[in-house]
N, C-alpha and C. Protein backbone atom coordinates (compact mmCIF):
# COMPACT_ATOMS: atom_id res chain seq x y z
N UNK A 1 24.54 -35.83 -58.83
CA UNK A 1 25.11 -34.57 -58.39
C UNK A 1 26.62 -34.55 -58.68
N UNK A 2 27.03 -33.29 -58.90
CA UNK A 2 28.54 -33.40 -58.90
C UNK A 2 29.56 -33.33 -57.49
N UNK A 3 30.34 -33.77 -57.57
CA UNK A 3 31.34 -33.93 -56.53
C UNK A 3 32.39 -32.38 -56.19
N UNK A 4 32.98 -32.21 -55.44
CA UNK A 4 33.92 -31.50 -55.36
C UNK A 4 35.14 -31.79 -54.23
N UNK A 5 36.38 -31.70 -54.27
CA UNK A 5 37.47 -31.71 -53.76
C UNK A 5 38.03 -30.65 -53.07
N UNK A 6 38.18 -30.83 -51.84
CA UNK A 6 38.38 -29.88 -51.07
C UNK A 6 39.92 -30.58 -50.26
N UNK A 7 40.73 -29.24 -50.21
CA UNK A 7 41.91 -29.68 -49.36
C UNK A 7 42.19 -28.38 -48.70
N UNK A 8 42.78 -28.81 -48.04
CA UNK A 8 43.19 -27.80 -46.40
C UNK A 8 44.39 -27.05 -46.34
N UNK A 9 44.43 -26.11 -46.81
CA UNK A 9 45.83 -25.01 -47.40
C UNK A 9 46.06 -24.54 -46.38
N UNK A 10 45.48 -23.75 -45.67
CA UNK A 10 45.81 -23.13 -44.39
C UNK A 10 45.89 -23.44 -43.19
N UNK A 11 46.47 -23.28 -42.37
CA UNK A 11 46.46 -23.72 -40.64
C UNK A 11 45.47 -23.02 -40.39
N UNK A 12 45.05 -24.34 -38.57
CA UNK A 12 44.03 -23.21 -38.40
C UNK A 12 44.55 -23.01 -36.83
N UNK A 13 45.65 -22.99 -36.48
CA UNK A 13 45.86 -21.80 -35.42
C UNK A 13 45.48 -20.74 -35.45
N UNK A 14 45.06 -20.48 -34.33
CA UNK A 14 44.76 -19.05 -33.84
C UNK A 14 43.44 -18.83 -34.42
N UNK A 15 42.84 -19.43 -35.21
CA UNK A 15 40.75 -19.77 -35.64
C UNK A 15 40.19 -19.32 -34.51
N UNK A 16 39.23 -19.08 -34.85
CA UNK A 16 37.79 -19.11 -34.44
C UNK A 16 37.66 -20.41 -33.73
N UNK A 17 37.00 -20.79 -33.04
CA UNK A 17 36.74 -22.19 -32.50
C UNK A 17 35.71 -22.79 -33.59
N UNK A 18 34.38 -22.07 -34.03
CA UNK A 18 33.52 -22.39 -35.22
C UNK A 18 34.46 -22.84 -36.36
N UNK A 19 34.97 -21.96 -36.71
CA UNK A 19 36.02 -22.27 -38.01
C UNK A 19 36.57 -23.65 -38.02
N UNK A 20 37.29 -23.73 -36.61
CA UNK A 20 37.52 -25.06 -36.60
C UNK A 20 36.56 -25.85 -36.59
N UNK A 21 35.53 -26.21 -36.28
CA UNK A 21 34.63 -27.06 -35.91
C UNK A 21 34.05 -27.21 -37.48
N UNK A 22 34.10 -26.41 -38.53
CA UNK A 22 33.19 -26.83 -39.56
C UNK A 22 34.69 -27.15 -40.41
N UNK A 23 35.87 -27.17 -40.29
CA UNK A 23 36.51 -27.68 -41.02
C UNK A 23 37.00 -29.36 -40.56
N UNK A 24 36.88 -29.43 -39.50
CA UNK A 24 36.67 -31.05 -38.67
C UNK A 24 35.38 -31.58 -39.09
N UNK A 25 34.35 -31.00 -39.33
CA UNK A 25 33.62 -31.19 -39.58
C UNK A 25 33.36 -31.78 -41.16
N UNK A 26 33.87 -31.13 -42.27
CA UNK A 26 34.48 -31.31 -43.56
C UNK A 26 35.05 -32.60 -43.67
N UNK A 27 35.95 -33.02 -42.89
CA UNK A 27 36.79 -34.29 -42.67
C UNK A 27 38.18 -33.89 -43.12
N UNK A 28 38.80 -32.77 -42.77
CA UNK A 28 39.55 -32.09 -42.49
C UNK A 28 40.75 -32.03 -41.25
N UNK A 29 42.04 -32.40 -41.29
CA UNK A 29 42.58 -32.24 -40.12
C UNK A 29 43.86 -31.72 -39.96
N UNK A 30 44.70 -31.86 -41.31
CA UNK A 30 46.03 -31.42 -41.17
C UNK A 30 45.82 -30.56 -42.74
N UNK A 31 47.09 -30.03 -42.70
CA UNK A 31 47.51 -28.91 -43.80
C UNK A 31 47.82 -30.23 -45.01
N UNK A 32 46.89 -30.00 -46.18
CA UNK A 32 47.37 -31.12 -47.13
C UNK A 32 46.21 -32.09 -47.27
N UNK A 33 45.20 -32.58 -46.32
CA UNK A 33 44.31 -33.58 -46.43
C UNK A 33 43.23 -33.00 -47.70
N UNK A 34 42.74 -34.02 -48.03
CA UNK A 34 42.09 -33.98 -49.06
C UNK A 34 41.12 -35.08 -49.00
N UNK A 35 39.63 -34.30 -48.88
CA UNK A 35 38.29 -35.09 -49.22
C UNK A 35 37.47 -34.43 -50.29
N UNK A 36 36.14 -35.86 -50.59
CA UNK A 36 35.38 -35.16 -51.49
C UNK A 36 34.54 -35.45 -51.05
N UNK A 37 33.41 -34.83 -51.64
CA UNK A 37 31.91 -34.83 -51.05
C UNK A 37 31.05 -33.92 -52.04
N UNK A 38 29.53 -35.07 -51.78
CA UNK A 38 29.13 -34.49 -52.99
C UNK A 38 28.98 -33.17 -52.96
N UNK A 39 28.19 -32.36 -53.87
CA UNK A 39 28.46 -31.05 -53.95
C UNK A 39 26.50 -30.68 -53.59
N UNK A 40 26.56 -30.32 -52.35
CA UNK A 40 24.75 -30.34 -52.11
C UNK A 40 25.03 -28.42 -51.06
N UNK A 41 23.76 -28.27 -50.49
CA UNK A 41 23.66 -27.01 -50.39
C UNK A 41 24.52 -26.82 -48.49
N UNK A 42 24.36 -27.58 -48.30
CA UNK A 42 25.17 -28.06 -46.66
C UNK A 42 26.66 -28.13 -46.94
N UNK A 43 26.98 -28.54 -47.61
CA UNK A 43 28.43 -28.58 -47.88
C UNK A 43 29.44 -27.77 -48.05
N UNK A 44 28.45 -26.60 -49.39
CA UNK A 44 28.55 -25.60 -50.32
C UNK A 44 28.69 -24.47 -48.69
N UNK A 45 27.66 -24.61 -47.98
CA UNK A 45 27.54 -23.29 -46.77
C UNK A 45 28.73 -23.57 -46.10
N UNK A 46 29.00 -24.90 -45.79
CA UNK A 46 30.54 -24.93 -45.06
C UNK A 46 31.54 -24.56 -45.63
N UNK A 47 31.56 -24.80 -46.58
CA UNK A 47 32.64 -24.74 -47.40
C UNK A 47 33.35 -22.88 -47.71
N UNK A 48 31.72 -22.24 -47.59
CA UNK A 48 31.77 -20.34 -48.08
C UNK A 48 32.36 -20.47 -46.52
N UNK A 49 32.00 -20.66 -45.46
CA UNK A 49 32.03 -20.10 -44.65
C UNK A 49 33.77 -20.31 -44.07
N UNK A 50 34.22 -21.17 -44.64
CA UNK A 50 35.79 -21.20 -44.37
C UNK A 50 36.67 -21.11 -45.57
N UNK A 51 36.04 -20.97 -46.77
CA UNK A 51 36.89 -20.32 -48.09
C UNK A 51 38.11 -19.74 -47.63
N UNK A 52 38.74 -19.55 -47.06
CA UNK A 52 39.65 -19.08 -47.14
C UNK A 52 41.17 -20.04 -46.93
N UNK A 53 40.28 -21.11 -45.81
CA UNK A 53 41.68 -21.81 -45.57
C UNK A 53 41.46 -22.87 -46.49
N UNK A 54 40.73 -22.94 -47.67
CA UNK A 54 40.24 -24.24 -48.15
C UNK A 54 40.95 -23.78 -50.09
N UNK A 55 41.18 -25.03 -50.25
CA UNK A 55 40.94 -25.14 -52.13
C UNK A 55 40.41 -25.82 -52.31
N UNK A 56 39.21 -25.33 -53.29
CA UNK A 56 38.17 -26.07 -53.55
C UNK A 56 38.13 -26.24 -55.29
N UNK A 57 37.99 -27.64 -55.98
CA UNK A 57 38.13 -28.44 -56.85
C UNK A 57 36.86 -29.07 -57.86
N UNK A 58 36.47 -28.59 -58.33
CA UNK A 58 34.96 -29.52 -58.95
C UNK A 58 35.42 -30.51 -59.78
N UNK A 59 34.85 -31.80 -59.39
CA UNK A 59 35.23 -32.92 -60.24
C UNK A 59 34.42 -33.11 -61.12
């Protein structure tokens, strides 16, 4: 499978409590962190569902 790179552009003051929880969830915690993970259909749903505070990277 392919991988993808995800890092954390946006704050998440003032979120949703969910929002937060699936970007902690990500392995996500400060403005700047950066994980990867493979690229599967669980990931992909977290990932749409907080697109906004996220840049997302295909390796």
């Amino acid at each position: 499978m392919n991988k993808i790179r995800i890092r954390l552009k946006r704050s998440l003051i003032g979120r949703r409590k969910d929002q937060k929880d699936t970007v902690y969830a990500l392995g996500l915690k400060k403005i700047g962190n950066v994980v990867e993970h493979e690229k599967s259909s669980q990931i992909l749903g977290m990932v749409n569902k907080v697109k906004f505070l996220l840049e997302i990277v295909e390796i």
